[in-house]
Structures are given as C-alpha cells and as structure tokens.
PDB file of N, CA and C in Angstrom:
ATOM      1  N   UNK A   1     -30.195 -46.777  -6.031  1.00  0.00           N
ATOM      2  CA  UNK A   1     -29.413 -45.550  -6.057  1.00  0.00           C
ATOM      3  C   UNK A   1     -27.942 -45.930  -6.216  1.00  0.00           C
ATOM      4  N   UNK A   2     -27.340 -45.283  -7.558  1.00  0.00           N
ATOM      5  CA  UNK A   2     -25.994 -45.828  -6.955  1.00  0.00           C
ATOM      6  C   UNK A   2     -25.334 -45.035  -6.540  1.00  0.00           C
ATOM      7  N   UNK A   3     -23.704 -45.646  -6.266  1.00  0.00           N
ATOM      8  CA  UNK A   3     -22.921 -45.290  -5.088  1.00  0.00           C
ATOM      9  C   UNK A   3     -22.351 -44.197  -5.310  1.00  0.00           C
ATOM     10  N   UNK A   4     -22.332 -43.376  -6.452  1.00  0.00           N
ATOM     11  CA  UNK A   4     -22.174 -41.903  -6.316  1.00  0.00           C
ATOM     12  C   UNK A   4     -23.090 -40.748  -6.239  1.00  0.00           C
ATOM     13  N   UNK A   5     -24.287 -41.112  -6.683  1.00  0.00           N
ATOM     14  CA  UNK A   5     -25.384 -40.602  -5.868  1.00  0.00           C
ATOM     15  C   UNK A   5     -25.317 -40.347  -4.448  1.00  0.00           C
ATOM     16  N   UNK A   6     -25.306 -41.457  -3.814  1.00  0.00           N
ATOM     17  CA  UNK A   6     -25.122 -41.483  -2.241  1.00  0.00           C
ATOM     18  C   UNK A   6     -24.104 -41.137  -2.012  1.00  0.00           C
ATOM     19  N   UNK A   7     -22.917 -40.917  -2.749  1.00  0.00           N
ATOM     20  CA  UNK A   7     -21.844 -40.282  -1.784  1.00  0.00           C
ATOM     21  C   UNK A   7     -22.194 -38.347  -2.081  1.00  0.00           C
ATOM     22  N   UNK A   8     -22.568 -38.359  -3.331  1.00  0.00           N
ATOM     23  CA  UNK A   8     -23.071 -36.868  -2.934  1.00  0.00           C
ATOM     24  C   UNK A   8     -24.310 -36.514  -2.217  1.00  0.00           C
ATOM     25  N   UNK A   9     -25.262 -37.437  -1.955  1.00  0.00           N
ATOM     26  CA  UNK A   9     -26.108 -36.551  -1.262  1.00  0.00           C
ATOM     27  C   UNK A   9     -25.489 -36.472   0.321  1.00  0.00           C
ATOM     28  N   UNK A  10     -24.691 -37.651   1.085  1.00  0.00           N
ATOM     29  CA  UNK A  10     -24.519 -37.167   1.892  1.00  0.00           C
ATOM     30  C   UNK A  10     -22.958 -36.438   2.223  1.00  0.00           C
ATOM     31  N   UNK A  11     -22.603 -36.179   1.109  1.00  0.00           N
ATOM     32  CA  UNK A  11     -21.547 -34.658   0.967  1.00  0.00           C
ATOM     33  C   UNK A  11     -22.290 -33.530   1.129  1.00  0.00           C
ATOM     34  N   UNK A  12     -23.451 -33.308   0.722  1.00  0.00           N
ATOM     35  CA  UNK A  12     -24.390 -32.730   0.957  1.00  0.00           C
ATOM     36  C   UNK A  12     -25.102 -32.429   2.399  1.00  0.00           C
ATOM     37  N   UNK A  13     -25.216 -33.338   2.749  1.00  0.00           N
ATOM     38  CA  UNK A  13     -25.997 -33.280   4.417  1.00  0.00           C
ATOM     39  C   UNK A  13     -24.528 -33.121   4.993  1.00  0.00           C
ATOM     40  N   UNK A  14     -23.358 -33.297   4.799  1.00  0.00           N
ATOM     41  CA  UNK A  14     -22.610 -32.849   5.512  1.00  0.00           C
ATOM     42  C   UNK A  14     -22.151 -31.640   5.627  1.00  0.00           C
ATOM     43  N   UNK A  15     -22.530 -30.949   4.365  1.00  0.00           N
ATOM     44  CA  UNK A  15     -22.705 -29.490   3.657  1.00  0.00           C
ATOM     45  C   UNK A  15     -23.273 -28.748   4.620  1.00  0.00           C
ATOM     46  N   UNK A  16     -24.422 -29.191   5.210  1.00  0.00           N
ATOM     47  CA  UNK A  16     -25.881 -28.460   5.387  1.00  0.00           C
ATOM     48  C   UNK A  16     -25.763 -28.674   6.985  1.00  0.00           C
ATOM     49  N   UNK A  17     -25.204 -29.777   7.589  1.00  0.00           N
ATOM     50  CA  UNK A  17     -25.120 -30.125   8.757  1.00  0.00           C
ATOM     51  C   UNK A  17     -24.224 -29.058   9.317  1.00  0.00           C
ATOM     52  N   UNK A  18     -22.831 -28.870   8.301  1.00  0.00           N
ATOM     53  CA  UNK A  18     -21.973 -27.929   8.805  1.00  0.00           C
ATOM     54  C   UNK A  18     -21.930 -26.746   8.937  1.00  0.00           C
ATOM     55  N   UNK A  19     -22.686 -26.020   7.687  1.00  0.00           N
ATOM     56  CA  UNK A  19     -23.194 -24.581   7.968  1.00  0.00           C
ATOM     57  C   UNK A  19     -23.915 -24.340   8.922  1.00  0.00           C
ATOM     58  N   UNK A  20     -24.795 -25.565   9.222  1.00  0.00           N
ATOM     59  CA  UNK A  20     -26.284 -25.229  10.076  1.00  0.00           C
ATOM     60  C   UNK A  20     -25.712 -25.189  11.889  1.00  0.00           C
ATOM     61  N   UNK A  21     -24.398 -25.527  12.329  1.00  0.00           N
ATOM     62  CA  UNK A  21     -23.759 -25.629  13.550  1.00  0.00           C
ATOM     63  C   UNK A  21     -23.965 -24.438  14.309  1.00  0.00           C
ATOM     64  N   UNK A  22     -24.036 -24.684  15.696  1.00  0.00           N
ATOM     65  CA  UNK A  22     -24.248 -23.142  15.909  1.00  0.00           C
ATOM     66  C   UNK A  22     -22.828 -22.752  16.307  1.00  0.00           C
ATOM     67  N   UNK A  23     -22.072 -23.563  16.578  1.00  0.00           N
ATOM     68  CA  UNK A  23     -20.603 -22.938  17.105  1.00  0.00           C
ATOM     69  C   UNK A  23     -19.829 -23.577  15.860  1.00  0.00           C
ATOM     70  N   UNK A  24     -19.225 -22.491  15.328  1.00  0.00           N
ATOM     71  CA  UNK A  24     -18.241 -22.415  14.145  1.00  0.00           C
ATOM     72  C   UNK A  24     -16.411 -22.504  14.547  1.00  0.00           C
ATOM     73  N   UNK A  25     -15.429 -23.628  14.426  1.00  0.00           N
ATOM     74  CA  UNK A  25     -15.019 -23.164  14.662  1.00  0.00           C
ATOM     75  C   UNK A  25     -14.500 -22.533  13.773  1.00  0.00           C
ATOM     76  N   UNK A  26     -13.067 -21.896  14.559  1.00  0.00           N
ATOM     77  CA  UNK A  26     -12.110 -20.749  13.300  1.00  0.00           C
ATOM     78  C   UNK A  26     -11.121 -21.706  12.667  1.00  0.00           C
ATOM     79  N   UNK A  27     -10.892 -21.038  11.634  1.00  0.00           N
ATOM     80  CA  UNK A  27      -9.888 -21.848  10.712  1.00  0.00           C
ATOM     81  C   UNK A  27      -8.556 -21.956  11.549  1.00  0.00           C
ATOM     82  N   UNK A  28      -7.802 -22.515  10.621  1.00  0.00           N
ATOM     83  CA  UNK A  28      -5.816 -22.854  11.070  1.00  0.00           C
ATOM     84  C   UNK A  28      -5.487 -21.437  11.412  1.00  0.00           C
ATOM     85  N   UNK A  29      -5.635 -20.465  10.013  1.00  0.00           N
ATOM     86  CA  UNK A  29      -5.075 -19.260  10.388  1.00  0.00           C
ATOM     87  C   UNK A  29      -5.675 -18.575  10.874  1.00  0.00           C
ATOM     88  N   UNK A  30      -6.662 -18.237  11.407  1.00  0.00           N
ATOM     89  CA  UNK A  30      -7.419 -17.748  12.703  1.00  0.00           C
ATOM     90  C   UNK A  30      -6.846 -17.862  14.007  1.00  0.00           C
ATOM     91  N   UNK A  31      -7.045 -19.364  13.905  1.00  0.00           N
ATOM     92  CA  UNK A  31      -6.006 -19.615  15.308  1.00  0.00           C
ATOM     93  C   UNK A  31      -4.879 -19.229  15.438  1.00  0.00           C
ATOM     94  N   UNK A  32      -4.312 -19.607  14.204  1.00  0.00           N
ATOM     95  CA  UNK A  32      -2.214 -19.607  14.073  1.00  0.00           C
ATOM     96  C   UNK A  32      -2.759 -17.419  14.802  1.00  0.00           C
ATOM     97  N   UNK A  33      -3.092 -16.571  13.782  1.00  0.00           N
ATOM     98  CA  UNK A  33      -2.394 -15.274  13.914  1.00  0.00           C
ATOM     99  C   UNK A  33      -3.355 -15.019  15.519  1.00  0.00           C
ATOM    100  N   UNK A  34      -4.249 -15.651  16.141  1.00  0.00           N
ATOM    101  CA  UNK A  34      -4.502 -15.356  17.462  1.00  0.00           C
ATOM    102  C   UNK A  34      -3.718 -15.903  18.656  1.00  0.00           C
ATOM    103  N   UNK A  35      -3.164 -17.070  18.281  1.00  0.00           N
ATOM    104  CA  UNK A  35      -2.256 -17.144  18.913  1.00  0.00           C
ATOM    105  C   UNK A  35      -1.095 -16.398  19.101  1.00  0.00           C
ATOM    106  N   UNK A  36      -0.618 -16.094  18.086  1.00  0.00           N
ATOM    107  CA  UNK A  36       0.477 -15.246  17.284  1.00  0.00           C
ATOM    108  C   UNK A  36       0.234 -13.896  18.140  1.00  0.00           C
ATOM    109  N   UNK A  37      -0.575 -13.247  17.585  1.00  0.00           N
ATOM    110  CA  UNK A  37      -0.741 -11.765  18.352  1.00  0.00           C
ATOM    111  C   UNK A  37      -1.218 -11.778  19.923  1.00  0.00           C
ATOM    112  N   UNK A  38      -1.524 -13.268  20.769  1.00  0.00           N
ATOM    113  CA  UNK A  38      -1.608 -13.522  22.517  1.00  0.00           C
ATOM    114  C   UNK A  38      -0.561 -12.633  23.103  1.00  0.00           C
ATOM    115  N   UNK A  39       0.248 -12.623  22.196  1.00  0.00           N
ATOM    116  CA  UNK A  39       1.721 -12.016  23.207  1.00  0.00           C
ATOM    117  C   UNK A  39       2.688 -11.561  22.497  1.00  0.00           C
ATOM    118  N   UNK A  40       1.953 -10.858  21.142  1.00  0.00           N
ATOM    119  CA  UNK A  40       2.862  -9.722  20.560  1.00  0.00           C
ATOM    120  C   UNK A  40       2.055  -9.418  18.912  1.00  0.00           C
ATOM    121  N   UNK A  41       0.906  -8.565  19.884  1.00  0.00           N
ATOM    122  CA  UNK A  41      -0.130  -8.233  18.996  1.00  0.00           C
ATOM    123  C   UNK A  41       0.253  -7.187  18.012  1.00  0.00           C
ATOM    124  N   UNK A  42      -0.604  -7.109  16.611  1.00  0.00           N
ATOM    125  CA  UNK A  42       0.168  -6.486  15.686  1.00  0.00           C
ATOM    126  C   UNK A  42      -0.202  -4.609  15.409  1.00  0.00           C
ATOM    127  N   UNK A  43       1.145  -3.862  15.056  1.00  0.00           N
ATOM    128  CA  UNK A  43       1.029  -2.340  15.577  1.00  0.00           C
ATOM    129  C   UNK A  43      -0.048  -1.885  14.797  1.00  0.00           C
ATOM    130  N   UNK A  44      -0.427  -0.200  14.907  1.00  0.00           N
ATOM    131  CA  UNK A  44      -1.663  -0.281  14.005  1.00  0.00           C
ATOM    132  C   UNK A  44      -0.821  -0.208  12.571  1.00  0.00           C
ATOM    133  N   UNK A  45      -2.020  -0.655  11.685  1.00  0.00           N
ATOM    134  CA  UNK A  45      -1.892  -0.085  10.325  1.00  0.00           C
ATOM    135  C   UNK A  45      -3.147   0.638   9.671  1.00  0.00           C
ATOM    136  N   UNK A  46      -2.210   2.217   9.011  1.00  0.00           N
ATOM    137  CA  UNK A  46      -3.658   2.807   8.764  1.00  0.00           C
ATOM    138  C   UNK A  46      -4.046   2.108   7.301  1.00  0.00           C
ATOM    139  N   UNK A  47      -5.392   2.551   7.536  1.00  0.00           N
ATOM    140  CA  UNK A  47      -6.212   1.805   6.041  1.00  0.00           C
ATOM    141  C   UNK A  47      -5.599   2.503   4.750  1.00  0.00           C
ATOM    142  N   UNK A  48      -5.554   3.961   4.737  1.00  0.00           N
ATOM    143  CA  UNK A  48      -4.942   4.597   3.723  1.00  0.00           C
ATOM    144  C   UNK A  48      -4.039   5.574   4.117  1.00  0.00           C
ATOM    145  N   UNK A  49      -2.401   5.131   3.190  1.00  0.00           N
ATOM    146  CA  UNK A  49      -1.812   6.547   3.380  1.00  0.00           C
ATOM    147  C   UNK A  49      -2.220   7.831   3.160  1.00  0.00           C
ATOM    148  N   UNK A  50      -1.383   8.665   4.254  1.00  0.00           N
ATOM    149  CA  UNK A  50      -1.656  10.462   3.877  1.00  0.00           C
ATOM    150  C   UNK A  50      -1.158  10.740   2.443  1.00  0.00           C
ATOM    151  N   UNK A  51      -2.265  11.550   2.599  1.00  0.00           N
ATOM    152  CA  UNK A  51      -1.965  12.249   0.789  1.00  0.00           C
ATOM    153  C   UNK A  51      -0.578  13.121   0.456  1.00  0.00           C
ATOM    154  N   UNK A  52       0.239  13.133   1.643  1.00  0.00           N
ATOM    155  CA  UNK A  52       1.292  13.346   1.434  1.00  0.00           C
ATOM    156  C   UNK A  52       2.741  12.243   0.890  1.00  0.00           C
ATOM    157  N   UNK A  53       1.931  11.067   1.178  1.00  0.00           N
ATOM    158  CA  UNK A  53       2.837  10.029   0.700  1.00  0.00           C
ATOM    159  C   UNK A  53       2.274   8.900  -0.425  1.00  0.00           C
ATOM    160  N   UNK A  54       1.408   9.888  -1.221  1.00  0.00           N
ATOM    161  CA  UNK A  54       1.223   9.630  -2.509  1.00  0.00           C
ATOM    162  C   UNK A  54       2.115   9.031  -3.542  1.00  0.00           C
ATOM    163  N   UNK A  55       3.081  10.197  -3.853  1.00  0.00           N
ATOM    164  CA  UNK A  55       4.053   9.798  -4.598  1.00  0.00           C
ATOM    165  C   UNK A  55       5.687   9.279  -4.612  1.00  0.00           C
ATOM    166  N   UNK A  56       6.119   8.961  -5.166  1.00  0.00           N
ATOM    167  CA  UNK A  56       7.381   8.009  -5.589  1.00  0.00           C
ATOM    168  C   UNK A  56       8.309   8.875  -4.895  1.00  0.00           C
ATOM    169  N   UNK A  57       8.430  10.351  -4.569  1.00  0.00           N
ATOM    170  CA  UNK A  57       9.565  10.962  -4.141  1.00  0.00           C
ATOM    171  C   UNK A  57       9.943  11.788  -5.777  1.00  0.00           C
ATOM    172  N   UNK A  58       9.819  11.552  -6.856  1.00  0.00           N
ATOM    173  CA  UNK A  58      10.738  11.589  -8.354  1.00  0.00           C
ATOM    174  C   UNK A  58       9.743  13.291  -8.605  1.00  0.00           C
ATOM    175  N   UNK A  59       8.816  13.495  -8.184  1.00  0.00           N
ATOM    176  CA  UNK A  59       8.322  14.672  -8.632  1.00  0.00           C
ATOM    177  C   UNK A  59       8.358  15.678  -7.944  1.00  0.00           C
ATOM    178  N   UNK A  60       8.494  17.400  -8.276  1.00  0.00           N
ATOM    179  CA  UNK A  60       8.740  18.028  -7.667  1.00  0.00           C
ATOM    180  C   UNK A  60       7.581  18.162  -7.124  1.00  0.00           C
ATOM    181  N   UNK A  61       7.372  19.186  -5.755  1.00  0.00           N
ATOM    182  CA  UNK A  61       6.151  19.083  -5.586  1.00  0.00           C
ATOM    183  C   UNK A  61       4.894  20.020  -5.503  1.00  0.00           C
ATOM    184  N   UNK A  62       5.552  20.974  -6.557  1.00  0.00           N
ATOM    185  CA  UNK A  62       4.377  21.881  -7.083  1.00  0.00           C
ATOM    186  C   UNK A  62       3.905  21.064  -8.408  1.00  0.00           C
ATOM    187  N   UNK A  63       4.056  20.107  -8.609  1.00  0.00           N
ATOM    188  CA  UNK A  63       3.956  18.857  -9.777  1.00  0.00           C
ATOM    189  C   UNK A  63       2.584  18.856  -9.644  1.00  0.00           C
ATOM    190  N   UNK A  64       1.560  18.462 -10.151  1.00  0.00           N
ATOM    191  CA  UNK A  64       0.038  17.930  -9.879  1.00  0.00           C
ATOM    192  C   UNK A  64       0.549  16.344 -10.717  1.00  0.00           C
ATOM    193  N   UNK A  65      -0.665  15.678 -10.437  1.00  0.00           N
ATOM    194  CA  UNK A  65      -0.190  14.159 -11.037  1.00  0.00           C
ATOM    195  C   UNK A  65      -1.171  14.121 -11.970  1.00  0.00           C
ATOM    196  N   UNK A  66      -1.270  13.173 -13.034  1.00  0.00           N
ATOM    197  CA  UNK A  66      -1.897  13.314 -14.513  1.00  0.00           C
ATOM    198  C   UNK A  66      -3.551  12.572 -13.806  1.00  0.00           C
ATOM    199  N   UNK A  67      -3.865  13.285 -13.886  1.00  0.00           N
ATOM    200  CA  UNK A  67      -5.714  12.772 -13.566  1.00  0.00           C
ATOM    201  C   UNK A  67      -6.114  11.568 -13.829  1.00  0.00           C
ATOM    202  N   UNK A  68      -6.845  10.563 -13.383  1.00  0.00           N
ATOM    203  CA  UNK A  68      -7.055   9.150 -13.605  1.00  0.00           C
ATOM    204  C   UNK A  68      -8.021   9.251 -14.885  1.00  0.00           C
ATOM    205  N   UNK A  69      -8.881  10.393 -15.308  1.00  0.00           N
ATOM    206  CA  UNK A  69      -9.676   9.666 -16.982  1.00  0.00           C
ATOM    207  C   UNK A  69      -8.889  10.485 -17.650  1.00  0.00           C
ATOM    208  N   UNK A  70      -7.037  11.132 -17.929  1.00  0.00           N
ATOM    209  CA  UNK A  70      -6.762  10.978 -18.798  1.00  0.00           C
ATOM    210  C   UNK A  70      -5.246   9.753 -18.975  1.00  0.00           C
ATOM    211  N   UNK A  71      -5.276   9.330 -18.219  1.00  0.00           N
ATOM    212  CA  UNK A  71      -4.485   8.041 -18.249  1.00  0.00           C
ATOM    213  C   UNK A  71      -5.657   6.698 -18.798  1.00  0.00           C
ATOM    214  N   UNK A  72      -6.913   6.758 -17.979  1.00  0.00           N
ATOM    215  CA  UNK A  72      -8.482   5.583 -18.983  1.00  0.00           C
ATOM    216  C   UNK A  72      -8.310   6.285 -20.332  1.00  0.00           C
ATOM    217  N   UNK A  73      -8.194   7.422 -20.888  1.00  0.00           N
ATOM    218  CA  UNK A  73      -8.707   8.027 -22.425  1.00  0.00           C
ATOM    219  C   UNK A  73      -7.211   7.188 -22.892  1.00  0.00           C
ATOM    220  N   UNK A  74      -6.139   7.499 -22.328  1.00  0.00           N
ATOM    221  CA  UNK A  74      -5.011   7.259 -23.518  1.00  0.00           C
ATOM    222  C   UNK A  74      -5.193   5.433 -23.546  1.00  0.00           C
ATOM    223  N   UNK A  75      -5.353   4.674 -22.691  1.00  0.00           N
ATOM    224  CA  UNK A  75      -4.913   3.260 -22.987  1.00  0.00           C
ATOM    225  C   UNK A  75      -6.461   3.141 -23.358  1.00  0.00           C
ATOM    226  N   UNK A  76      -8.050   3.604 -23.761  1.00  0.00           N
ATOM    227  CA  UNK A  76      -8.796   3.235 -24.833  1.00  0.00           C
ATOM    228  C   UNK A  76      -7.923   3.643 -25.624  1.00  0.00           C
ATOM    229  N   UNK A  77      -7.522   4.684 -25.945  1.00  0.00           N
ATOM    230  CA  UNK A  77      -6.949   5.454 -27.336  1.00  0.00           C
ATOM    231  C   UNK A  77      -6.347   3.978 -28.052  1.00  0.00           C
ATOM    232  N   UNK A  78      -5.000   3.860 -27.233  1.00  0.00           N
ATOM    233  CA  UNK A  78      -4.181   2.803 -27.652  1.00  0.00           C
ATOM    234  C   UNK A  78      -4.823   1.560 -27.864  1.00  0.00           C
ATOM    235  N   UNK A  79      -5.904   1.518 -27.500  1.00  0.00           N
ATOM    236  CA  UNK A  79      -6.467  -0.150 -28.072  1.00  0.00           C
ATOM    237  C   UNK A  79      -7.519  -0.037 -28.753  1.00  0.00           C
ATOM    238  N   UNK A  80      -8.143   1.313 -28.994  1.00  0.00           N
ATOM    239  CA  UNK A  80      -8.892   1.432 -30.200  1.00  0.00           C
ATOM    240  C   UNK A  80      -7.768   1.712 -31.601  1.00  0.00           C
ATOM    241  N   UNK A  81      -6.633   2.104 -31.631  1.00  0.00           N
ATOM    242  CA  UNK A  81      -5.608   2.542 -32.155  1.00  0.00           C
ATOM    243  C   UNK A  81      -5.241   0.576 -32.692  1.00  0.00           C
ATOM    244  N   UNK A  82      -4.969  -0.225 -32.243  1.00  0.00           N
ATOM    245  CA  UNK A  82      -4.631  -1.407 -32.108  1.00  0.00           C
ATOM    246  C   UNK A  82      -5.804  -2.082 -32.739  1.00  0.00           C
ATOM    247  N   UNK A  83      -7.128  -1.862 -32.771  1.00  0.00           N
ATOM    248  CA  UNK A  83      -7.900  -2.559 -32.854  1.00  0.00           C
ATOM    249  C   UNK A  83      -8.150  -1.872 -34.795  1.00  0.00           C
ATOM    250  N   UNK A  84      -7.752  -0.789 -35.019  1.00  0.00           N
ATOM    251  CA  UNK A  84      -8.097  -0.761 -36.424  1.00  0.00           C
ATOM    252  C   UNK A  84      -6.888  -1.035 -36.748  1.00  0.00           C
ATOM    253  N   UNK A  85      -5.739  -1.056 -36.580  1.00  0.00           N
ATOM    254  CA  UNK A  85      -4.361  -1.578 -37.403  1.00  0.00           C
ATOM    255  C   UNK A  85      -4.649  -2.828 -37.458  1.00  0.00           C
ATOM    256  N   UNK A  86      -5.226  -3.740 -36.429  1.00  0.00           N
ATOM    257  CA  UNK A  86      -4.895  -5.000 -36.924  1.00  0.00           C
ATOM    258  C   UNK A  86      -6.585  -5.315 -38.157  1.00  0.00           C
ATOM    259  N   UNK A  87      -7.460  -4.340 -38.104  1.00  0.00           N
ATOM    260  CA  UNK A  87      -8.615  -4.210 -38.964  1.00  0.00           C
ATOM    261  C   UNK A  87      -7.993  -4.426 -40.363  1.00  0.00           C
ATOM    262  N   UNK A  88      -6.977  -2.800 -40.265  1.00  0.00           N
ATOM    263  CA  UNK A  88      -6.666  -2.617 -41.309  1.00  0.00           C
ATOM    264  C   UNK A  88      -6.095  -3.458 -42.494  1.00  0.00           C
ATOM    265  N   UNK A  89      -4.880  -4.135 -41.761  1.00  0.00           N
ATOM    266  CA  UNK A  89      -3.931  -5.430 -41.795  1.00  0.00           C
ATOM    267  C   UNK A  89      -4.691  -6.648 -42.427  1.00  0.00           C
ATOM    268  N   UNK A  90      -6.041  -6.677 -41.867  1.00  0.00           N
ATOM    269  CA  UNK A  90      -6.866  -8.114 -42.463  1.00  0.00           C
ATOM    270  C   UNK A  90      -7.801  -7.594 -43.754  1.00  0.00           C
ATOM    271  N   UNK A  91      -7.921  -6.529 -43.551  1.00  0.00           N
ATOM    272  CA  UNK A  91      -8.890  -5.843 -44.857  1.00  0.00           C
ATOM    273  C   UNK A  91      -8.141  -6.039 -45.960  1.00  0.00           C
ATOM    274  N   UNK A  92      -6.528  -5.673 -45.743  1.00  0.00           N
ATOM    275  CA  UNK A  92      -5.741  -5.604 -46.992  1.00  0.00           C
ATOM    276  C   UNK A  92      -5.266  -7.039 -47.170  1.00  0.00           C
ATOM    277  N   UNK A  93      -5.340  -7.787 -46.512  1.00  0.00           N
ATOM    278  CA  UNK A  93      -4.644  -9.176 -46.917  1.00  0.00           C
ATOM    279  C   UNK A  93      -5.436 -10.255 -47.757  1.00  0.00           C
ATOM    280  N   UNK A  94      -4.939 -10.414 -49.076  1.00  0.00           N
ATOM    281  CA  UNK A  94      -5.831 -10.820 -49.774  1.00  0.00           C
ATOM    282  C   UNK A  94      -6.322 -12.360 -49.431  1.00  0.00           C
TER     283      UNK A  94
END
C-alpha cells in the first residue's frame, strides 16, 4: 500500500472517529460569542421588519410598490431583448 493511500484512509478513520464522538465540542466561535454574551448577552433581534419599515422613506405613502413578477417580467424582457440583438449582430456578420 503506498504512503498516500494510508495517509488517506486514516484521514478517513479520523473522519469517522470524529463524527462518531458522542460529545462534540463547539467551535472557536461558539465559544468566543458564549463567552461574549456570559455577561452582556445580545438584545433581541426581530427575524423580520414591520411592514411599516419596508421602504427607503423616498415614497409617499399612499405609493403601493411595483409587484415582484413585474420587476422578474422586465429583467426576462431585458435579457431576452439582449439575447436576440446579440443573435441579430452574428446573423448579419458575414
């Protein structure tokens, strides 16, 4: 067997040895932010802002905002738009 064989199989059993542990420990930053938050744990944060703080401030706010499939329709538009100019461009080039 040679010697890189054997160094991967037992990269391998060290693979298998290590998943198979029953006590895991935690990584650097596991520790670092548990230590960290021991004695000045962090405030909440919500998962998603209120739908009141949607936007930029720039719109009035009887405004509605442009719907998400017609902002997807215009950038296909623009790259089906892109995709026959540069068609076009090679069709005509002799």
């Amino acid at each position: 067997m040679s010697e890189h064989e054997q160094d991967g199989q037992e990269r391998e059993f060290d693979l298998r040895w290590a998943d198979d542990a029953e006590h895991k420990e935690p990584s650097a930053r596991a520790r670092m932010l548990a230590a960290r938050w021991k004695h000045n744990p962090p405030g909440p944060v919500p998962f998603r802002p209120d739908p009141d703080h949607r936007s930029s401030g720039r719109r009035s706010p009887g405004r509605r905002s442009r719907s998400s499939w017609i902002s997807t329709a215009v950038v296909f538009g623009c790259v089906a738009a892109v995709i026959v100019l540069l068609g076009y461009i090679n069709f005509r080039a002799p």
